[in-house]
C-alpha atoms as a PDB file:
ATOM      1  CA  UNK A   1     -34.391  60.343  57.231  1.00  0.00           C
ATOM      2  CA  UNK A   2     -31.065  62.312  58.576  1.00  0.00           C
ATOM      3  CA  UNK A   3     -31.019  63.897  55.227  1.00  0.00           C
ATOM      4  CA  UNK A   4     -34.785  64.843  55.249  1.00  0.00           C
ATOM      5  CA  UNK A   5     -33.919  67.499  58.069  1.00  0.00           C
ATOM      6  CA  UNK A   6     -30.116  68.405  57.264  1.00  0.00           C
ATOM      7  CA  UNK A   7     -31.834  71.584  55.696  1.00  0.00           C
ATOM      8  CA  UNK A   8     -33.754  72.417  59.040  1.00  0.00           C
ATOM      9  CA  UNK A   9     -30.793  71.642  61.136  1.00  0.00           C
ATOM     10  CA  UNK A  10     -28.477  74.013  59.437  1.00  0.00           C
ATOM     11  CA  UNK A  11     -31.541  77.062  59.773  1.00  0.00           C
ATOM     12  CA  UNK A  12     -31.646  76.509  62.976  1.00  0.00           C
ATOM     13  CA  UNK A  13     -27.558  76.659  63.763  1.00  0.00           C
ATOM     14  CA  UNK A  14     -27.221  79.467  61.302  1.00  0.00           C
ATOM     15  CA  UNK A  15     -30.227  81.125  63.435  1.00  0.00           C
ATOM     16  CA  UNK A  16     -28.516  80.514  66.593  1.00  0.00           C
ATOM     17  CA  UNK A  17     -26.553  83.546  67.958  1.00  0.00           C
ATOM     18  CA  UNK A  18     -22.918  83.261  69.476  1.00  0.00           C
ATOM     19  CA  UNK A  19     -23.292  85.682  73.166  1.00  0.00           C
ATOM     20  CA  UNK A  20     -19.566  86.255  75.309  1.00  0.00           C
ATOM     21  CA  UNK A  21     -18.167  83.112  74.076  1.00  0.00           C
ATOM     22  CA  UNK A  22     -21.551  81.125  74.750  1.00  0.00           C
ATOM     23  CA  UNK A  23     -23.571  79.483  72.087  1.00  0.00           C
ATOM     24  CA  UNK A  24     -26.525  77.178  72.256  1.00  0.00           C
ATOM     25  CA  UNK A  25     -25.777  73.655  70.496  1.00  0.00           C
ATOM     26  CA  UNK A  26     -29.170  72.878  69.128  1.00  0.00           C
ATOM     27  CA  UNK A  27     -31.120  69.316  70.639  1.00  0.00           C
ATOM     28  CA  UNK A  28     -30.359  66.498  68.154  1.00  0.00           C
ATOM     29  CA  UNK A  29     -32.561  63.605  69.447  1.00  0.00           C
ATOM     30  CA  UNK A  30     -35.273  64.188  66.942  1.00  0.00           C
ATOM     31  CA  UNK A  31     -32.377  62.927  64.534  1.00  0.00           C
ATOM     32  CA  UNK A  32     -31.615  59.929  65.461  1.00  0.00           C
ATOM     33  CA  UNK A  33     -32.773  56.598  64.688  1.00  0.00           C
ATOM     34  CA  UNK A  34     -35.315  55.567  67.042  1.00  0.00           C
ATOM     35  CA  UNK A  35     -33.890  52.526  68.696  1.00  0.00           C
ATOM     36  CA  UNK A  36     -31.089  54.779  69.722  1.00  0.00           C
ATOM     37  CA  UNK A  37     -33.479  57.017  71.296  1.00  0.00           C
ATOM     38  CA  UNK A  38     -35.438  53.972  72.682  1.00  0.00           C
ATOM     39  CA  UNK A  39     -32.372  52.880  74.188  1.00  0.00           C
ATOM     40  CA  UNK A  40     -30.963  56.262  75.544  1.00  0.00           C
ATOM     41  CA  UNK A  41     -34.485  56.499  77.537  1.00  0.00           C
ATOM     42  CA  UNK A  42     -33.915  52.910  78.974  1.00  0.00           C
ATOM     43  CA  UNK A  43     -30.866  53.660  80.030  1.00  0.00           C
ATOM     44  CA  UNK A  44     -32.062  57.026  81.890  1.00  0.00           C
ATOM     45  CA  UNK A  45     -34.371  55.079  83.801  1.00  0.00           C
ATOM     46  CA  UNK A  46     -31.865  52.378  84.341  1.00  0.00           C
ATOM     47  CA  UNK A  47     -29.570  54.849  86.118  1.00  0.00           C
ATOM     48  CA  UNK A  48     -32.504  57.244  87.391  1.00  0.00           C
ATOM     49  CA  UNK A  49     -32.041  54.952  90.492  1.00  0.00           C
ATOM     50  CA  UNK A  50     -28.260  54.556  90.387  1.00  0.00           C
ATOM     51  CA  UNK A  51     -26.129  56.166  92.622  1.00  0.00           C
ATOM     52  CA  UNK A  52     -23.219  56.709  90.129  1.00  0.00           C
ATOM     53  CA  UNK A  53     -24.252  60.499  89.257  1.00  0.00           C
ATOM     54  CA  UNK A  54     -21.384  60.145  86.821  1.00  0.00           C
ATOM     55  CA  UNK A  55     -22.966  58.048  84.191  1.00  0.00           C
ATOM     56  CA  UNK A  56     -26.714  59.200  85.047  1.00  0.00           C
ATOM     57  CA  UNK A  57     -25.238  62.460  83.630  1.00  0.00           C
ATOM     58  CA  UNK A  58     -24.043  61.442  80.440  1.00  0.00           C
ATOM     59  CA  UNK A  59     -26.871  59.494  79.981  1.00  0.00           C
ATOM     60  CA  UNK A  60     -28.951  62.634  80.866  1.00  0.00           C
ATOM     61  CA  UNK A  61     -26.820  64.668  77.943  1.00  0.00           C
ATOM     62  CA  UNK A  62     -25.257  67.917  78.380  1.00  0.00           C
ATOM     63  CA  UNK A  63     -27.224  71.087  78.835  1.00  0.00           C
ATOM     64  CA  UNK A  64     -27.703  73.203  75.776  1.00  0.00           C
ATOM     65  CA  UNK A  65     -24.953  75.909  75.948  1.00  0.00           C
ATOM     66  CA  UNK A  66     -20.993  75.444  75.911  1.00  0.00           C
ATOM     67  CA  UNK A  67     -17.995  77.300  76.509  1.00  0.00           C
ATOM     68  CA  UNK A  68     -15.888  77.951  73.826  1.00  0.00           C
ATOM     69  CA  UNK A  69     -11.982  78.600  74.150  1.00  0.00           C
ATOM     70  CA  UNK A  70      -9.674  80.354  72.129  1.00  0.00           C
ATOM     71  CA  UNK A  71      -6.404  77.989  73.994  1.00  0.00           C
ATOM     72  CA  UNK A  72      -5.994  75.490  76.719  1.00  0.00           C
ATOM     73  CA  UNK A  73      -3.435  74.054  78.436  1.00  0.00           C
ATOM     74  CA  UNK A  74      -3.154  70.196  78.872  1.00  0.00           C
ATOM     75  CA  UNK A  75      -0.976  67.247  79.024  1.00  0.00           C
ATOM     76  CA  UNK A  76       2.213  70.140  79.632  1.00  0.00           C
ATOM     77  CA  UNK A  77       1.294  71.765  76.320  1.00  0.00           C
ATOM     78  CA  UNK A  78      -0.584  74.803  75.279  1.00  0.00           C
ATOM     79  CA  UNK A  79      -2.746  73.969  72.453  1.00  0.00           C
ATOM     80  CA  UNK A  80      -4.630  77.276  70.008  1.00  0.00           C
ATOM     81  CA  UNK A  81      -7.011  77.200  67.647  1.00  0.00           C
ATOM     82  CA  UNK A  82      -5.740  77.617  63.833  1.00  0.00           C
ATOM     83  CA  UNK A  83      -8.055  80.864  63.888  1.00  0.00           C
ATOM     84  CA  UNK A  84      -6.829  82.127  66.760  1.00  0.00           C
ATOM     85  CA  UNK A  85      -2.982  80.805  65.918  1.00  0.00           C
ATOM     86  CA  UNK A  86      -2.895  83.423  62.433  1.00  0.00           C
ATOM     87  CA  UNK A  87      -2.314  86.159  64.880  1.00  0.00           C
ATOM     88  CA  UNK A  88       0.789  84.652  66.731  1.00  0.00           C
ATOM     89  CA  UNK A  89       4.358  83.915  65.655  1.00  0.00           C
ATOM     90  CA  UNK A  90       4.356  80.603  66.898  1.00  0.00           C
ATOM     91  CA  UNK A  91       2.244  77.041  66.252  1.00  0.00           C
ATOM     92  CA  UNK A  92       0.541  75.605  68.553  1.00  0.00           C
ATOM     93  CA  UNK A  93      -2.621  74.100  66.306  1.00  0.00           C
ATOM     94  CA  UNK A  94      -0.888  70.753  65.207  1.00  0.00           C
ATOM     95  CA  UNK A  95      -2.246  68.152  67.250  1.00  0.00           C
ATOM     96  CA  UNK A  96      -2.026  64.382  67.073  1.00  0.00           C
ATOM     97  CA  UNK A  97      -3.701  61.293  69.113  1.00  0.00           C
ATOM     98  CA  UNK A  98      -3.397  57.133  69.032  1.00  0.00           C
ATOM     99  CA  UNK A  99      -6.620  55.237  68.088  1.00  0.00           C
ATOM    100  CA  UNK A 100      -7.391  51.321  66.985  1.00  0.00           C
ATOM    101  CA  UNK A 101      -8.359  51.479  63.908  1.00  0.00           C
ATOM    102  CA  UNK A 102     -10.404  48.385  61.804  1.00  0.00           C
ATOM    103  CA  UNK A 103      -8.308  47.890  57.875  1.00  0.00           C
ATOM    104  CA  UNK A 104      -8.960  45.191  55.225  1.00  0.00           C
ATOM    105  CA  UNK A 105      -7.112  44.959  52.399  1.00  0.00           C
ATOM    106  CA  UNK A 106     -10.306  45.105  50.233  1.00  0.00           C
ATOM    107  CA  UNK A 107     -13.607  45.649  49.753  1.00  0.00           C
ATOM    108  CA  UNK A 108     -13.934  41.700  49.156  1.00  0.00           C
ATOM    109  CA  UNK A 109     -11.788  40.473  52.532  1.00  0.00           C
ATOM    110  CA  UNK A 110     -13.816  39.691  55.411  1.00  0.00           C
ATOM    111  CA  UNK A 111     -10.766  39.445  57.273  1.00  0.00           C
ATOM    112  CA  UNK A 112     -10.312  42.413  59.408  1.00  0.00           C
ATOM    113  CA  UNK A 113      -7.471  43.800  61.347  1.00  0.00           C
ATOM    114  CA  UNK A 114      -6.872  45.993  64.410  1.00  0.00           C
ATOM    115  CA  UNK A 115      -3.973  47.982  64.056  1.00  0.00           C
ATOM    116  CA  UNK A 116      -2.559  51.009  66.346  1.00  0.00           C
ATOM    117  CA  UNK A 117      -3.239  54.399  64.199  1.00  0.00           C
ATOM    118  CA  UNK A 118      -2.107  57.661  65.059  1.00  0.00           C
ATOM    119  CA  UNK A 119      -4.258  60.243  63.444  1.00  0.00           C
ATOM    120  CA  UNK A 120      -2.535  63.925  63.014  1.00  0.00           C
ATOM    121  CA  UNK A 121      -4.420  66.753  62.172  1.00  0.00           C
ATOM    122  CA  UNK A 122      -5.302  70.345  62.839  1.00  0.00           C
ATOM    123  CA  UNK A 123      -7.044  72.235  65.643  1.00  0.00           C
ATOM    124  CA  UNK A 124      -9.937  74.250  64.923  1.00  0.00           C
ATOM    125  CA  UNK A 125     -12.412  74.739  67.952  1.00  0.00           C
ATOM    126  CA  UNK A 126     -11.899  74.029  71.617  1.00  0.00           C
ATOM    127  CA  UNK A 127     -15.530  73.506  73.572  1.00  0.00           C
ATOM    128  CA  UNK A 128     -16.471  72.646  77.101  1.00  0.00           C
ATOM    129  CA  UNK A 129     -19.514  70.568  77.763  1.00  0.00           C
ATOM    130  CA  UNK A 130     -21.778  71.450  80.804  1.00  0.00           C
ATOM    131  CA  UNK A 131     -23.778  68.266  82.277  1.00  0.00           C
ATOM    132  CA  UNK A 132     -26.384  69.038  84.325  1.00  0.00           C
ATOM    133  CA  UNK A 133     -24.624  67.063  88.041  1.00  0.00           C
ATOM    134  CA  UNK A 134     -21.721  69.382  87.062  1.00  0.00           C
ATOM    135  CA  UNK A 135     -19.558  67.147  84.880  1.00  0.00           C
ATOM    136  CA  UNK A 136     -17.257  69.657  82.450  1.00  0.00           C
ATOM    137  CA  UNK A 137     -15.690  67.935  79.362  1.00  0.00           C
ATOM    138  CA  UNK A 138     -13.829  69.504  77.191  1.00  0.00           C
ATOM    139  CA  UNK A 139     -12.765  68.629  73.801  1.00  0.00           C
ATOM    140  CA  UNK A 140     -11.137  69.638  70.872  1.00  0.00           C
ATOM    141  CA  UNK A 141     -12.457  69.638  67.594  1.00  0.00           C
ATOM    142  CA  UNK A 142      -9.797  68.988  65.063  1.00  0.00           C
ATOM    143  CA  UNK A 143      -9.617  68.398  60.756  1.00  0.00           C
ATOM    144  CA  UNK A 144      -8.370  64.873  60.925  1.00  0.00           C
ATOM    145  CA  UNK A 145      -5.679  63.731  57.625  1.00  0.00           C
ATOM    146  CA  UNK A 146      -6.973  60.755  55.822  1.00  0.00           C
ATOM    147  CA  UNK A 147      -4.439  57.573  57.227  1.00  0.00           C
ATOM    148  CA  UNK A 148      -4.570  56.097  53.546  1.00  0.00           C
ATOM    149  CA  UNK A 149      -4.928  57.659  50.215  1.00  0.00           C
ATOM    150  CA  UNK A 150      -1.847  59.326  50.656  1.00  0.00           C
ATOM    151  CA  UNK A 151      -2.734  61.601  53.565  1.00  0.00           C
ATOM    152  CA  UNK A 152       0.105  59.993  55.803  1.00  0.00           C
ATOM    153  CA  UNK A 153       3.244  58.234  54.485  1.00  0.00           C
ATOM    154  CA  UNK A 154       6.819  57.751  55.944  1.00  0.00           C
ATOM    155  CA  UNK A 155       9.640  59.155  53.899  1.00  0.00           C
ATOM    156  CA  UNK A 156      12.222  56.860  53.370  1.00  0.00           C
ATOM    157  CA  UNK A 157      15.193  59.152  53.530  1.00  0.00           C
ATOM    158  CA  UNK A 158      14.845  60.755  56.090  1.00  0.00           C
ATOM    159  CA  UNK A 159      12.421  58.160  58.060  1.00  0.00           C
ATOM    160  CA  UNK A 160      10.187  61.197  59.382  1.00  0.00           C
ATOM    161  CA  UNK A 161       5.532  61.254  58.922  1.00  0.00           C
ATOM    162  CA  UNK A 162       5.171  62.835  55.866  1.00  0.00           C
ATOM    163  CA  UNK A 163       1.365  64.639  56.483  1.00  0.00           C
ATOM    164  CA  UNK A 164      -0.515  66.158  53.678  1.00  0.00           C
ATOM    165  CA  UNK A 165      -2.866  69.310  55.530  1.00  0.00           C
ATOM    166  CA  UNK A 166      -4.903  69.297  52.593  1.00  0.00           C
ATOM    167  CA  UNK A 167      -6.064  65.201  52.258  1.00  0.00           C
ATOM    168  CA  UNK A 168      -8.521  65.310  55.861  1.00  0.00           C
ATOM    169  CA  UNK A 169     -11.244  63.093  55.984  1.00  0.00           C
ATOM    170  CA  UNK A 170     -14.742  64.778  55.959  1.00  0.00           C
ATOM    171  CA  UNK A 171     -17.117  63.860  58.551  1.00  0.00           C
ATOM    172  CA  UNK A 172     -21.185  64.004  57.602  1.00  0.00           C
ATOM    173  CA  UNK A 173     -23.414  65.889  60.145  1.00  0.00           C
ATOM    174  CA  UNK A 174     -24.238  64.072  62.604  1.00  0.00           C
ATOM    175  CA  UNK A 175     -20.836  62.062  63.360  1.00  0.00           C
ATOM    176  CA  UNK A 176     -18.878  62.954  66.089  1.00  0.00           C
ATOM    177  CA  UNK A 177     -15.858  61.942  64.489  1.00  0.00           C
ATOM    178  CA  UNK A 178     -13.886  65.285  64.432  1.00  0.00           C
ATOM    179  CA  UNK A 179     -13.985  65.482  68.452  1.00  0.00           C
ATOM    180  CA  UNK A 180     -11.996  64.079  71.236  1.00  0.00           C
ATOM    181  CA  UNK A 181     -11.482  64.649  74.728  1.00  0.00           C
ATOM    182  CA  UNK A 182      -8.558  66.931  75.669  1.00  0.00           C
ATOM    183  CA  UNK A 183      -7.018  64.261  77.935  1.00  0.00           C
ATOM    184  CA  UNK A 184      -6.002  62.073  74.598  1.00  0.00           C
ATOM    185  CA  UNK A 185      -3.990  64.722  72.549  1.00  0.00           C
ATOM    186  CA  UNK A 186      -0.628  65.254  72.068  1.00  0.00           C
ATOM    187  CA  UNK A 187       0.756  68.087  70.595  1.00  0.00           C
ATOM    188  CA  UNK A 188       2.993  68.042  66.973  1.00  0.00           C
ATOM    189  CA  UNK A 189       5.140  70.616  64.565  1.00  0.00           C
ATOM    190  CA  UNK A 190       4.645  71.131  61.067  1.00  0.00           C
ATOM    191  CA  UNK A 191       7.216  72.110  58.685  1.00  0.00           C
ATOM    192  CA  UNK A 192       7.253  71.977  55.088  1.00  0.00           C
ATOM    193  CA  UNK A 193       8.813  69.990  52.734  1.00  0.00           C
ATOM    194  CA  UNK A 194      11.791  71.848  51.487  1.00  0.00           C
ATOM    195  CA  UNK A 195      11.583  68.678  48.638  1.00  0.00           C
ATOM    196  CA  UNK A 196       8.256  69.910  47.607  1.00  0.00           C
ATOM    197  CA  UNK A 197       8.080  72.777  45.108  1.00  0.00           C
ATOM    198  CA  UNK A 198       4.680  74.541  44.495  1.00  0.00           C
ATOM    199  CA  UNK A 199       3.979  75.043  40.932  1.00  0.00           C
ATOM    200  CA  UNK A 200       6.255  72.858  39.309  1.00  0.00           C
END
């Protein structure tokens, strides 16, 4: 089904036209599977009544135009975009945030763990949400390095997070998966690997 309109989708983003920093984030209900939908519209009339106007506007969803920002400043550190950073002398891009992540040790164990991750990766877009009872979210949408297949690994030497740019995970369509709100990111330096030779 998702893949039966991926096509569409894309027209109508490529369609859509960016106006002083504004651009319209095309409706995506039509996309997803109906008992979500079913249950997004019981919760709306759930909280139709409620007096909490915070959750009757997320529930409501945001209105169809965000702001888009070039840097912001959060959590005492000044985070830029990677297209924005290629102008500067400085990096500011490298981001990093903890999560629980779900591991098994194969594809056969049933046994699953809960382990504290910390996912490092790379920002690329900074948005603000606009809810319709004035709630403003914004978040930062990052390329995320894998945690396994060799996209994170400690060096024993020296004991620092080795973090391979190049291995991030790719995210299909419709996940959310690359976003997070600003409040949960803290901000990391890259250097390279003085061990690591290019071309040898």
């Amino acid at each position: 089904m998702v893949r039966k309109h991926e096509h569409k989708l894309q027209q109508r983003k490529a369609s859509l036209r960016k106006k002083s920093g504004y651009y319209k984030v095309p409706i995506e209900e039509t996309f997803l599977p109906c008992k979500y939908v079913t249950y997004v519209k019981c919760l709306q009339l759930e909280f139709t009544t409620s007096e909490n106007a915070y959750y009757k506007d997320i529930v409501r969803g945001a209105t169809p135009f965000v702001v888009r920002y070039k840097k912001y400043c959060i959590n005492g550190f000044l985070f830029i975009t990677k297209e924005h950073e290629s102008s500067r002398r400085y990096q500011s891009t490298g981001i990093c945030r903890d999560s629980m992540t779900t591991f098994r040790s194969s594809s056969k164990d049933k046994s699953l763990a809960d382990e504290a991750t910390i996912y490092y990766g790379v920002l690329k877009d900074i948005i603000r949400l606009e809810y319709y009872e004035g709630y403003k979210p914004v978040l930062f949408k990052c390329d995320w390095v894998k945690v396994t297949q060799n996209g994170i690994r400690v060096d024993e030497e020296s004991n620092l997070r080795m973090v391979n740019l190049s291995n991030i995970i790719r995210f299909n369509l419709l996940d959310d998966g690359p976003f997070i709100l600003v409040e949960h990111a803290r901000q990391v330096f890259y250097s390279k690997d003085p061990k690591i030779i290019i071309g040898i």
